[in-house]
N, C-alpha and C. Protein backbone atom coordinates (compact mmCIF):
# COMPACT_ATOMS: atom_id res chain seq x y z
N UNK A 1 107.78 117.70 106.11
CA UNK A 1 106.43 118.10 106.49
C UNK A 1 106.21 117.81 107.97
N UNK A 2 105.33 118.90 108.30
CA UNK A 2 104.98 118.74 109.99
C UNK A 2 104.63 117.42 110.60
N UNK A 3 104.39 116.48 111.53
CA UNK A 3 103.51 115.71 111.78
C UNK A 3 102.61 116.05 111.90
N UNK A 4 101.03 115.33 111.76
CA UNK A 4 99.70 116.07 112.17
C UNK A 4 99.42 114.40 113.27
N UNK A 5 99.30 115.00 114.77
CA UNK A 5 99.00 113.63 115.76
C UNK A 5 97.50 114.32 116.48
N UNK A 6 97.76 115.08 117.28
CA UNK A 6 96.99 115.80 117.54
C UNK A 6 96.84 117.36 117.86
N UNK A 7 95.89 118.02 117.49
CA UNK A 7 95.86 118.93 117.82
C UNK A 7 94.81 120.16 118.63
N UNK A 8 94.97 120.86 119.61
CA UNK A 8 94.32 121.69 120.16
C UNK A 8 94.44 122.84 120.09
N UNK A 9 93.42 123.92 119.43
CA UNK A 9 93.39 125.36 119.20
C UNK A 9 91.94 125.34 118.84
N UNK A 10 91.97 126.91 118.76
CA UNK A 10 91.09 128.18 118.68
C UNK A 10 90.34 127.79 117.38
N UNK A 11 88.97 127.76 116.93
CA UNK A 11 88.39 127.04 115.61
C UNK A 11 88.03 128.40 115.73
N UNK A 12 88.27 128.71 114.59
CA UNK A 12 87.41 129.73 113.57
C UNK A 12 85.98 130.02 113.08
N UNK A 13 85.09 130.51 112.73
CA UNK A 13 83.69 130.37 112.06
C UNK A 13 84.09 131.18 110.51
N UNK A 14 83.61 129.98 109.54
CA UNK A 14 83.55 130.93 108.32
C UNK A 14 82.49 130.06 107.93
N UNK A 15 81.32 130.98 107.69
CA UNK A 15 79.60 130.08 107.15
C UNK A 15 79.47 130.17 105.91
N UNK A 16 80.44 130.57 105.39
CA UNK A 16 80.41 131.17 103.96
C UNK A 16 80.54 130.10 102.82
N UNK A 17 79.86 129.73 101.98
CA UNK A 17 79.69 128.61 100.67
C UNK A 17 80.77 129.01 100.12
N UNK A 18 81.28 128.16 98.96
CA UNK A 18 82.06 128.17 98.04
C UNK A 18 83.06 129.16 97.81
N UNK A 19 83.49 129.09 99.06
CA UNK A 19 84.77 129.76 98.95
C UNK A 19 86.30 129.61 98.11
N UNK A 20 86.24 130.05 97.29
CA UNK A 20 87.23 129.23 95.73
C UNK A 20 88.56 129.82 96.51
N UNK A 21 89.74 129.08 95.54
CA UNK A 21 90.77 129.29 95.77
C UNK A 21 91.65 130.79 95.81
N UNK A 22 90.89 131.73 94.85
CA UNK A 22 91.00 133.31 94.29
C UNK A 22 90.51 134.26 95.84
N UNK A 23 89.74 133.63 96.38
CA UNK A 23 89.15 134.50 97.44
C UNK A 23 90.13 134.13 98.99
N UNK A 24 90.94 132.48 98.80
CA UNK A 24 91.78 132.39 100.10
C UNK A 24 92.71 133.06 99.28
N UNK A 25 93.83 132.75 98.54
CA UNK A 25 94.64 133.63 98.03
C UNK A 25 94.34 134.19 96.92
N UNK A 26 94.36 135.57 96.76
CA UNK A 26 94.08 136.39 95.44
C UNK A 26 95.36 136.24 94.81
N UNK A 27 95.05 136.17 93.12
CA UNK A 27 95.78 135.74 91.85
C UNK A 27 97.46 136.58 91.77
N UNK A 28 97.31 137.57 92.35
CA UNK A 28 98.86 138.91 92.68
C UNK A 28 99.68 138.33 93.32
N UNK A 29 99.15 137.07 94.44
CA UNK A 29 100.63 136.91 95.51
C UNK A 29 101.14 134.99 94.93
N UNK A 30 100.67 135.16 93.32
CA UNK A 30 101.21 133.78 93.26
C UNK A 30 102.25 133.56 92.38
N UNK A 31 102.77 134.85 92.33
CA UNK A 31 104.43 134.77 91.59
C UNK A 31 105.50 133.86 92.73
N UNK A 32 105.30 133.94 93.53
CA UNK A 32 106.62 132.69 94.39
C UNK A 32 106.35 131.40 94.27
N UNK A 33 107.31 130.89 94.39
CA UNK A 33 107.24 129.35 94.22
C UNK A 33 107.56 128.42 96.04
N UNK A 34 107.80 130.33 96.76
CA UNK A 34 108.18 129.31 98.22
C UNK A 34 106.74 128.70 99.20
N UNK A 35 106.79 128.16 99.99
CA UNK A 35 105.61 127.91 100.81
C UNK A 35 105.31 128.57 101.41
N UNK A 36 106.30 129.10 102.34
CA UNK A 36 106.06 130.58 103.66
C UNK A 36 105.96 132.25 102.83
N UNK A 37 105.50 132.78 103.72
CA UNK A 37 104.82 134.07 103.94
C UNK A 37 103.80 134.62 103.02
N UNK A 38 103.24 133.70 102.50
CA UNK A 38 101.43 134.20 102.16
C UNK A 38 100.65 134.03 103.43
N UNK A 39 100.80 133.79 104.08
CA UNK A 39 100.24 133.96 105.57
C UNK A 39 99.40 134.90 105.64
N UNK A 40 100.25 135.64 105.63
CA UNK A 40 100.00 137.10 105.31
C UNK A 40 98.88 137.98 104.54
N UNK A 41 99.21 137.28 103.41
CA UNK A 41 98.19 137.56 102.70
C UNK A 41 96.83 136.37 102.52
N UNK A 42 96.59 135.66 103.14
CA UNK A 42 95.40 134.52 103.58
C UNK A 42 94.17 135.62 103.60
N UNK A 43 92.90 135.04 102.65
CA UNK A 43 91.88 135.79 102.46
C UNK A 43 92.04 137.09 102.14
N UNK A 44 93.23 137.77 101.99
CA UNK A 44 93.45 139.03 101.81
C UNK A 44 92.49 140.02 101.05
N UNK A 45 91.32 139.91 100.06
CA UNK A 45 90.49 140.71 99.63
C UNK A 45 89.25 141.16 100.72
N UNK A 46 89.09 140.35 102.14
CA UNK A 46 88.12 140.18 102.67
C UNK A 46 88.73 140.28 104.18
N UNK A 47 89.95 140.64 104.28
CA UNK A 47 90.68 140.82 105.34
C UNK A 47 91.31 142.47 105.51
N UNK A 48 91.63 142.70 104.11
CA UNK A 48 91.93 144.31 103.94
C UNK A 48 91.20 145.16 103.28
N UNK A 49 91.06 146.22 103.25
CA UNK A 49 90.40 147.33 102.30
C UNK A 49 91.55 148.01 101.25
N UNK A 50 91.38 148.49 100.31
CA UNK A 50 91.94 148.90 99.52
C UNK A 50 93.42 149.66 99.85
N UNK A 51 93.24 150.39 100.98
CA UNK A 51 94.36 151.27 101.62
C UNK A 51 94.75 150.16 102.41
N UNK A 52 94.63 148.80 102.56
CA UNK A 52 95.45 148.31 103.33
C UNK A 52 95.43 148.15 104.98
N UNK A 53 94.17 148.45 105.39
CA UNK A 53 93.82 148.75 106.86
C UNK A 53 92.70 147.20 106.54
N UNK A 54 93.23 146.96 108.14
CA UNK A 54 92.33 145.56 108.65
C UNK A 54 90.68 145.70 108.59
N UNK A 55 89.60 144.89 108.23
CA UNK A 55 88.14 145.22 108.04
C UNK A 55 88.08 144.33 109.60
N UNK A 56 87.52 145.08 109.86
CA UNK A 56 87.28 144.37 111.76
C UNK A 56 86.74 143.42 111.94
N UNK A 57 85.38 143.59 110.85
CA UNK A 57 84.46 142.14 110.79
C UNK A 57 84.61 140.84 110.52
N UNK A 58 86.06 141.09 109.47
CA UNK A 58 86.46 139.88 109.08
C UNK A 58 86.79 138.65 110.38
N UNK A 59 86.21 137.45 110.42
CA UNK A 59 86.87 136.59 111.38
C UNK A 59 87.77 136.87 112.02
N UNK A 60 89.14 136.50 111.07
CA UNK A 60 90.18 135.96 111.40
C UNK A 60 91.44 137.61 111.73
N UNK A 61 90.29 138.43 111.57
CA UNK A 61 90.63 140.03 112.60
C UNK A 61 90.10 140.58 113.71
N UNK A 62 89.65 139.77 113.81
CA UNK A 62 88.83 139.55 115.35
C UNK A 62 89.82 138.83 116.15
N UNK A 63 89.83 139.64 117.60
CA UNK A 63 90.78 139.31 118.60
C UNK A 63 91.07 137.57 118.95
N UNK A 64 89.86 137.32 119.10
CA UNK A 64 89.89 135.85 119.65
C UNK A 64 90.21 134.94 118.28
N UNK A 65 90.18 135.26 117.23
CA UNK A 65 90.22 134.22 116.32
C UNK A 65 92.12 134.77 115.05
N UNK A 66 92.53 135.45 115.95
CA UNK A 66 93.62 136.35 115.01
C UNK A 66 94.51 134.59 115.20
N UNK A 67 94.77 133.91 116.32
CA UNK A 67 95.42 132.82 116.36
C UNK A 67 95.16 131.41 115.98
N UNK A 68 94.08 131.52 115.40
CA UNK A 68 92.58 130.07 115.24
C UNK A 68 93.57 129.46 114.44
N UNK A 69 94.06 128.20 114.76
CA UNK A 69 94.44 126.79 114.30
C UNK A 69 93.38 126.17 113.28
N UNK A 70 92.04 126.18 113.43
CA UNK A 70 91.13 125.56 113.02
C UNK A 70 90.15 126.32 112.31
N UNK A 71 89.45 125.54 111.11
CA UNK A 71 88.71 126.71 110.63
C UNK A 71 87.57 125.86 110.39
N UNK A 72 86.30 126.35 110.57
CA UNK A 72 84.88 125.80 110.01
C UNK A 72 84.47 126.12 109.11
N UNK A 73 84.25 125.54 108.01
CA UNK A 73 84.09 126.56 106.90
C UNK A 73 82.33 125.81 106.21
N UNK A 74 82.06 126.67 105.79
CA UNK A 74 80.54 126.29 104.61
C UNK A 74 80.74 125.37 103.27
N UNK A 75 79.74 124.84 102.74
CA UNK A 75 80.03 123.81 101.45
C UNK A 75 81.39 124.28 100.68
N UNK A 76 81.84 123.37 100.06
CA UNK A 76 82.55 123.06 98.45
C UNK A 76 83.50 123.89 98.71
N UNK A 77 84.53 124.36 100.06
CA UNK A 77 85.26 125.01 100.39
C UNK A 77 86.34 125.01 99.35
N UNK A 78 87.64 125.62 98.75
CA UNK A 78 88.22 125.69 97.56
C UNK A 78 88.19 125.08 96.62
N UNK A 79 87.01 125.69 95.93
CA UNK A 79 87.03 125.25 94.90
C UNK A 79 87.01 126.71 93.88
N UNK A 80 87.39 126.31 92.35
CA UNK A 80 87.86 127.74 91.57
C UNK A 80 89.18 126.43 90.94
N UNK A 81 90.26 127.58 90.91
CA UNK A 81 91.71 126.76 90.23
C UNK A 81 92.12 126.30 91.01
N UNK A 82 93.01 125.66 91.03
CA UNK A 82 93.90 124.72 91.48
C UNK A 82 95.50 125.07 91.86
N UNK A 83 95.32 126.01 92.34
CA UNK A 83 96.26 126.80 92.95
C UNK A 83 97.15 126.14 94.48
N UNK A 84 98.28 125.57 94.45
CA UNK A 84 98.78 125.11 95.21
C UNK A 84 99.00 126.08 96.67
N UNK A 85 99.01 127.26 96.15
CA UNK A 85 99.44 128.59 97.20
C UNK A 85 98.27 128.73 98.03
N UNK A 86 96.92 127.93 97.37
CA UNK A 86 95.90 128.04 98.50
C UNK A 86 96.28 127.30 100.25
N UNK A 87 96.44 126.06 100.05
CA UNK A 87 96.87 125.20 101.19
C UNK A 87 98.33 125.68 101.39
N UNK A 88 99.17 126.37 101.46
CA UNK A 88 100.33 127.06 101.53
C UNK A 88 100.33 128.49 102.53
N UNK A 89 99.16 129.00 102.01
CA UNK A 89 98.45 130.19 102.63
C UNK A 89 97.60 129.97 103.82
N UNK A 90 97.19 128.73 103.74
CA UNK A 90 96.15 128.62 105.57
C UNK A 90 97.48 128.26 106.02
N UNK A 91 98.32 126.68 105.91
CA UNK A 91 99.14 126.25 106.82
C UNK A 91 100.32 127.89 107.37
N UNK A 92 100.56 128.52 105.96
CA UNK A 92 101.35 129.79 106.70
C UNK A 92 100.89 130.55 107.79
N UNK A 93 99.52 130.47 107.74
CA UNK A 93 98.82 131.57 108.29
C UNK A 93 99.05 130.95 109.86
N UNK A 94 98.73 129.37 110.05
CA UNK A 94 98.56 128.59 111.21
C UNK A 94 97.93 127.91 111.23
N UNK A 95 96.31 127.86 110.30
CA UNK A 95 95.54 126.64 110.30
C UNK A 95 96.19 125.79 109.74
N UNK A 96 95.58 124.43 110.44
CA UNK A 96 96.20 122.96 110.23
C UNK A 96 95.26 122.25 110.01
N UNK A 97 93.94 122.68 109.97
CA UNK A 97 92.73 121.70 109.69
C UNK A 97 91.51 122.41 109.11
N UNK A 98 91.24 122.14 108.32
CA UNK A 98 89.79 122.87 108.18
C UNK A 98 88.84 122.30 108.45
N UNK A 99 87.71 122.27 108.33
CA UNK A 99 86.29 121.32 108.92
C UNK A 99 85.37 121.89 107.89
N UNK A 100 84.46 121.34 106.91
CA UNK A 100 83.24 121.45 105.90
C UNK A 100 82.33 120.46 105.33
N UNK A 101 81.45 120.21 105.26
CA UNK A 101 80.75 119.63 104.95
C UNK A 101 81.05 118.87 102.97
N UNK A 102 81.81 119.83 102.44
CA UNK A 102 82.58 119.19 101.28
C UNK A 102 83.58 120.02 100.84
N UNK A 103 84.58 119.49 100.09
CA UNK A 103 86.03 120.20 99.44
C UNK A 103 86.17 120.35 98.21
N UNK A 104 86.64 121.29 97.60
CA UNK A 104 86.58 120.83 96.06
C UNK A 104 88.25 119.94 96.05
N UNK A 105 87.64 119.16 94.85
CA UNK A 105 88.31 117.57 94.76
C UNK A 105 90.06 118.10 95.19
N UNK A 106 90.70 118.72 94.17
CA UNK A 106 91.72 119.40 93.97
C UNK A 106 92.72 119.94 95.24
N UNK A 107 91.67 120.60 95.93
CA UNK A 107 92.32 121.51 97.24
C UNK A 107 91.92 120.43 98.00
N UNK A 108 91.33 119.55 98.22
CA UNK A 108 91.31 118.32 99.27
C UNK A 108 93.10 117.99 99.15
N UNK A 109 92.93 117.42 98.02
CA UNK A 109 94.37 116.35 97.91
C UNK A 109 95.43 117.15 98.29
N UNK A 110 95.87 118.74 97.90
CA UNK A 110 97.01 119.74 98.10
C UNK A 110 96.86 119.61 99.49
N UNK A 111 95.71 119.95 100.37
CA UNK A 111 95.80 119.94 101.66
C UNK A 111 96.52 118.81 102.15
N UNK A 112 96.46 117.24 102.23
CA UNK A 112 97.08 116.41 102.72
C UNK A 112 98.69 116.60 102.68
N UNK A 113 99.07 116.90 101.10
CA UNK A 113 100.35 117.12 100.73
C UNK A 113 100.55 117.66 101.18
N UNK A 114 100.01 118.74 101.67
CA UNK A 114 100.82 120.31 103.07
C UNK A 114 100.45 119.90 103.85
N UNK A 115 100.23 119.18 105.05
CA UNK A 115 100.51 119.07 106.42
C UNK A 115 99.23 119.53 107.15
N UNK A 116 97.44 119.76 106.22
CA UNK A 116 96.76 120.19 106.57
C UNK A 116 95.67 118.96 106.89
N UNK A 117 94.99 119.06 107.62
CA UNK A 117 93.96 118.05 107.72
C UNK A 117 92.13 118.25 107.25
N UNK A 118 91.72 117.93 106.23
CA UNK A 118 90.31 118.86 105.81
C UNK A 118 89.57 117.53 106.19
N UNK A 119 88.64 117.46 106.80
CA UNK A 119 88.16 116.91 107.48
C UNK A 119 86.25 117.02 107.02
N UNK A 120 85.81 116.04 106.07
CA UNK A 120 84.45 116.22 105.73
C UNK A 120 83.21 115.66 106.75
N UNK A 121 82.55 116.37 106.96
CA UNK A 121 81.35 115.73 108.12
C UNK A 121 80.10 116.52 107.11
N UNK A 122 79.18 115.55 108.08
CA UNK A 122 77.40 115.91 107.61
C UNK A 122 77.10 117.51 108.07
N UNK A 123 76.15 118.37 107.10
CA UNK A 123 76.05 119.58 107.25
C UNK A 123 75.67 119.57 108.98
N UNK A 124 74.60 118.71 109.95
CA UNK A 124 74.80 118.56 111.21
C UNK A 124 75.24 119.17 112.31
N UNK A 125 76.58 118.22 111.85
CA UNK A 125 78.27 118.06 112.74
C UNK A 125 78.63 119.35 112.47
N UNK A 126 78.91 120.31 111.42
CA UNK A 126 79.82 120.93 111.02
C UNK A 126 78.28 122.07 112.07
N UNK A 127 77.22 122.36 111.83
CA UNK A 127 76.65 123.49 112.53
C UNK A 127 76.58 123.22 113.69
N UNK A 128 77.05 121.77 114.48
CA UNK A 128 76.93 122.25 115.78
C UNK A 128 78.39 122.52 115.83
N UNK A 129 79.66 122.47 115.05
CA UNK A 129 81.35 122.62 115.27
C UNK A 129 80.70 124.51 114.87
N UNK A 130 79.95 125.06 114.07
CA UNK A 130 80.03 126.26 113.85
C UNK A 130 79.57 127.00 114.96
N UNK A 131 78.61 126.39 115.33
CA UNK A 131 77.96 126.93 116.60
C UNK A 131 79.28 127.04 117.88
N UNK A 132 79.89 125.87 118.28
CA UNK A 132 80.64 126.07 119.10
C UNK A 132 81.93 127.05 118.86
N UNK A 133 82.48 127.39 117.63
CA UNK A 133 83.23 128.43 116.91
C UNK A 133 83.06 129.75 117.32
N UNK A 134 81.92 130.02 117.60
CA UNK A 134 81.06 131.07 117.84
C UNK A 134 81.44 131.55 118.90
N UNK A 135 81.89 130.70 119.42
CA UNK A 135 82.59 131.29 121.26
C UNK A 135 83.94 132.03 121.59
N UNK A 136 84.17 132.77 120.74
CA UNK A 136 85.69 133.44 120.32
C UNK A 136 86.77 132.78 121.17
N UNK A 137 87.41 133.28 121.80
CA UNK A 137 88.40 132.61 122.45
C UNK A 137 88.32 131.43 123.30
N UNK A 138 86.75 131.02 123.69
CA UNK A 138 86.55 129.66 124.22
C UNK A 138 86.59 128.66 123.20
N UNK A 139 86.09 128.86 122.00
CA UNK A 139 86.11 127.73 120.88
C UNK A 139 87.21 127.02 120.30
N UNK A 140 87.58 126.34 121.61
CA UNK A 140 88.66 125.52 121.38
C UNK A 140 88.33 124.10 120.87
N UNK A 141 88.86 123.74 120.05
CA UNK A 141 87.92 122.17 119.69
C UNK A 141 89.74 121.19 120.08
N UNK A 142 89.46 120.38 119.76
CA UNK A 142 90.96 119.17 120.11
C UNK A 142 90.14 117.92 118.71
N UNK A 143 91.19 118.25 117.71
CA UNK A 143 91.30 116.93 116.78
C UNK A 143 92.33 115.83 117.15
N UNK A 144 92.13 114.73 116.77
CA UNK A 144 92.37 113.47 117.51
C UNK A 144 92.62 113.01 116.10
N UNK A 145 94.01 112.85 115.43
CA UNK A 145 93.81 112.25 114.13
C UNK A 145 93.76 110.69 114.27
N UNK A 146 94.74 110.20 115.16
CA UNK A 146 94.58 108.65 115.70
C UNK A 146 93.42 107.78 115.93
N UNK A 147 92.59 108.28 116.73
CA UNK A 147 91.30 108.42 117.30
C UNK A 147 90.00 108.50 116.19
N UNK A 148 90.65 109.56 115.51
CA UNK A 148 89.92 110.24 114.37
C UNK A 148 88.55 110.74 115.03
N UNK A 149 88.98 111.64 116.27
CA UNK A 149 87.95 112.23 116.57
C UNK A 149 87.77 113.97 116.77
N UNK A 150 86.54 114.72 116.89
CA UNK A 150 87.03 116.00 117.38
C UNK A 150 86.19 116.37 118.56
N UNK A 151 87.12 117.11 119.53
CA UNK A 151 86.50 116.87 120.97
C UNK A 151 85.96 118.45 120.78
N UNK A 152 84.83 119.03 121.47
CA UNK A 152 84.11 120.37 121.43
C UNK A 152 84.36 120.62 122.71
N UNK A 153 84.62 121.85 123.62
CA UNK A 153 84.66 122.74 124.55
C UNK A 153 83.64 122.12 125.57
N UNK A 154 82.77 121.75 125.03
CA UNK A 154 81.88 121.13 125.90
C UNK A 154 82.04 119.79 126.60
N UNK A 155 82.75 119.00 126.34
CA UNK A 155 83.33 117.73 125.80
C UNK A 155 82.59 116.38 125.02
N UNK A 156 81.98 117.17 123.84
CA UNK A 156 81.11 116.61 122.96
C UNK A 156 82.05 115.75 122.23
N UNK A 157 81.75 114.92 121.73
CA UNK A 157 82.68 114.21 120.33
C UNK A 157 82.27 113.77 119.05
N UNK A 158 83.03 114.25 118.40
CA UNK A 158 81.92 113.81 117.01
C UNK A 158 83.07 113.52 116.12
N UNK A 159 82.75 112.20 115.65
CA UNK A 159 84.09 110.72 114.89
C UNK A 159 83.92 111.66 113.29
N UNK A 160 85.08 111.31 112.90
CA UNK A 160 85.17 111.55 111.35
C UNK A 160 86.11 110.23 110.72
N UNK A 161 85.92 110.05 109.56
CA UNK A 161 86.67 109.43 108.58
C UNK A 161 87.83 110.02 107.89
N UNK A 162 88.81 109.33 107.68
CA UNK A 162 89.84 109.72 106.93
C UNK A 162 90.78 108.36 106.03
N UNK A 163 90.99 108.88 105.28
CA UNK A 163 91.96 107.71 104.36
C UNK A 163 92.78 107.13 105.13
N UNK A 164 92.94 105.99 104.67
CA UNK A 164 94.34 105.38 105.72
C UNK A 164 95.73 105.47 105.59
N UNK A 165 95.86 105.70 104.08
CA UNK A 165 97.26 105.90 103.81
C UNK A 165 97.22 107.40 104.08
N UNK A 166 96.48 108.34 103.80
CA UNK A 166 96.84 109.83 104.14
C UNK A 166 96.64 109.95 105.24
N UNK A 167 95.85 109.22 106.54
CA UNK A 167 96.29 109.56 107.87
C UNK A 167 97.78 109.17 108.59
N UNK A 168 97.71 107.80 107.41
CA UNK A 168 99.39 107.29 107.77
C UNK A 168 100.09 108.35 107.36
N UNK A 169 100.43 108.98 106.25
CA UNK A 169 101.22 110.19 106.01
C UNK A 169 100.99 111.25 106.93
N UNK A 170 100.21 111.70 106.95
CA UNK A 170 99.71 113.01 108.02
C UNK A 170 100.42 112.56 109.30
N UNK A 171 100.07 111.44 109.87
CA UNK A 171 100.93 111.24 111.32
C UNK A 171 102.15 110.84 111.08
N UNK A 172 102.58 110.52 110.25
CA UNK A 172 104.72 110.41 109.86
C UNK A 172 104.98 111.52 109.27
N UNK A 173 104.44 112.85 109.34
CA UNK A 173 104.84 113.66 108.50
C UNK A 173 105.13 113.58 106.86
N UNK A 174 105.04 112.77 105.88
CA UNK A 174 105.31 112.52 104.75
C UNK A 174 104.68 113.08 103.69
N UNK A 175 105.43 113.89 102.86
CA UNK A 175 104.90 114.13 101.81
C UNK A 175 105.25 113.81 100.78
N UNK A 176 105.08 113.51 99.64
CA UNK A 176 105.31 112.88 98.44
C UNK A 176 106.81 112.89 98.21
N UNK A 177 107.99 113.66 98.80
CA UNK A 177 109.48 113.45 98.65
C UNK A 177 109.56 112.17 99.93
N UNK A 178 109.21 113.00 101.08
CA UNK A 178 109.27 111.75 101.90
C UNK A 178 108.84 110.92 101.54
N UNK A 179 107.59 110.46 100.62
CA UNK A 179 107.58 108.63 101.09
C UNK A 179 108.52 108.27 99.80
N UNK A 180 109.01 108.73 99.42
CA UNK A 180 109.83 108.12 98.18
C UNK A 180 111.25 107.84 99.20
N UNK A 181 111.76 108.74 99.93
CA UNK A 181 112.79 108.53 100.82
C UNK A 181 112.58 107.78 102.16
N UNK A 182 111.74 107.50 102.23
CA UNK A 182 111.22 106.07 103.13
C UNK A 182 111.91 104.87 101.91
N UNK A 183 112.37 104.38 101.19
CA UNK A 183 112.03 103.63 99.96
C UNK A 183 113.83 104.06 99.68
N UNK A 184 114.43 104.98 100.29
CA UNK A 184 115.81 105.01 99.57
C UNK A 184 116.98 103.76 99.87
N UNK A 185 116.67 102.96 100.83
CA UNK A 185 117.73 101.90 100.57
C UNK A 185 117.41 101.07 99.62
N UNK A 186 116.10 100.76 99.29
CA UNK A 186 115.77 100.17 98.09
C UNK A 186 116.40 100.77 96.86
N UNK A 187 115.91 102.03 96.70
CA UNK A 187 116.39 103.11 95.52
C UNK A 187 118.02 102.60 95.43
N UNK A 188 118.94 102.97 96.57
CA UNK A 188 120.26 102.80 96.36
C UNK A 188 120.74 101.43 96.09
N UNK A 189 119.96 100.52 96.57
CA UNK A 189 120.63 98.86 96.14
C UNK A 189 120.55 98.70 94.81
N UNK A 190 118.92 98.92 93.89
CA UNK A 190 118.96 98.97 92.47
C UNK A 190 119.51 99.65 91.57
N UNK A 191 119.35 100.95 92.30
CA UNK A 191 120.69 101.67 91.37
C UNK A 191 122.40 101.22 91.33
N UNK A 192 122.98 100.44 92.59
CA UNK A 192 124.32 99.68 92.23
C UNK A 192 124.09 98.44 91.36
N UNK A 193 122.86 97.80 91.60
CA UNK A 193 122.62 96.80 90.77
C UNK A 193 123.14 96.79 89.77
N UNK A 194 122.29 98.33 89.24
CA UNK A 194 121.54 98.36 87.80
C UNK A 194 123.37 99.15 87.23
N UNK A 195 124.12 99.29 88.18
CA UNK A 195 125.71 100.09 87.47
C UNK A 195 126.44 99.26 87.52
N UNK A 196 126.39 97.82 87.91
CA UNK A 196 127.32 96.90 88.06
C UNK A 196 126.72 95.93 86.62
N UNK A 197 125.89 95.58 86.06
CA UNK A 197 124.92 94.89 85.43
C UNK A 197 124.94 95.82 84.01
N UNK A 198 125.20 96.70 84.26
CA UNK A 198 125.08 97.56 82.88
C UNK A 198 126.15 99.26 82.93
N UNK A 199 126.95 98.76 83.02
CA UNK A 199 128.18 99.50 83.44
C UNK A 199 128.32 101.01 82.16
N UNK A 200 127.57 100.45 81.27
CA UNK A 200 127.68 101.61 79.68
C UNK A 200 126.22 102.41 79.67
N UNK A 201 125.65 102.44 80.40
CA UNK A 201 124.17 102.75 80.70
C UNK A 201 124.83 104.51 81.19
């Protein structure tokens, strides 16, 4: 998994409530089991029209925001099923962080496991981060996971909270194989132990 230390890009605006997991990836592109190229298809019901041609209005088809690292999003952001291909589908796409005022429980935790950072603040914070979003290709924000801060275009700052062991993972890159392989000389001493000690096992 990626490291997440810090990062600077293009924030997105999406004001939109309860955006479930069916509406970032629709239910058709979840026959693979790989991580990469739903990218592609990220928001895809609300990004294409039926024939397959780009809807202009959509955000993230809009010139300044086609590259957005960052996304602002409205309440209870994925929530619906529990679809792993959701957080699979932003990090493909390029976002690495989202920003909302709440997550559904589920797609919080998948996000950490993928290399994403969802980041909860007071409805507030998140309308003045939407407001500054608003600035297409100026709406650059800079997250500070160390710091645990996010810097605005303006050079506003506004602190967030995060877990300690998942910021520790997020900045070592680790995901649930890694921290078990952090832990493998242990693993390998007990396992000779346990073959010298019980040889018929």
């Amino acid at each position: 998994m990626d490291k997440f230390e810090k990062l600077t890009g293009v924030a997105a605006p999406m004001p939109m409530i309860n955006v479930d997991t069916d509406m970032i990836i629709p239910k058709q592109f979840l026959k693979t089991i790989k991580r990469s190229g739903l990218g592609v298809n990220l928001f895809d019901e609300m990004r294409f029209d039926d024939d397959g041609n780009e809807i202009p209005d959509f955000v993230l088809n809009q010139p300044a925001y086609r590259n957005a690292e960052i996304l602002v999003a409205g309440d209870n952001f994925g929530c619906g099923s529990s679809r792993e291909h959701a957080p699979w589908a932003i990090k493909d796409f390029g976002i690495r962080c989202v920003i909302a005022p709440s997550f559904a429980d589920i797609f919080f935790n998948n996000c950490f496991k993928n290399g994403i950072l969802p980041i909860v603040l007071p409805q507030e914070d998140v309308d003045k981060l939407m407001d500054d979003a608003q600035r297409g290709s100026n709406a650059v924000l800079t997250i500070d996971l160390e710091n645990q801060t996010i810097s605005g275009p303006d050079g506003g700052e506004i602190a967030f909270e995060v877990d300690a062991f998942r910021k520790h993972c997020l900045l070592n890159g680790l995901d649930d194989i890694g921290l078990t392989l952090e832990k493998a000389g242990a693993i390998q001493s007990f396992e000779t132990k346990a073959a010298q000690e019980r040889p018929w096992v």
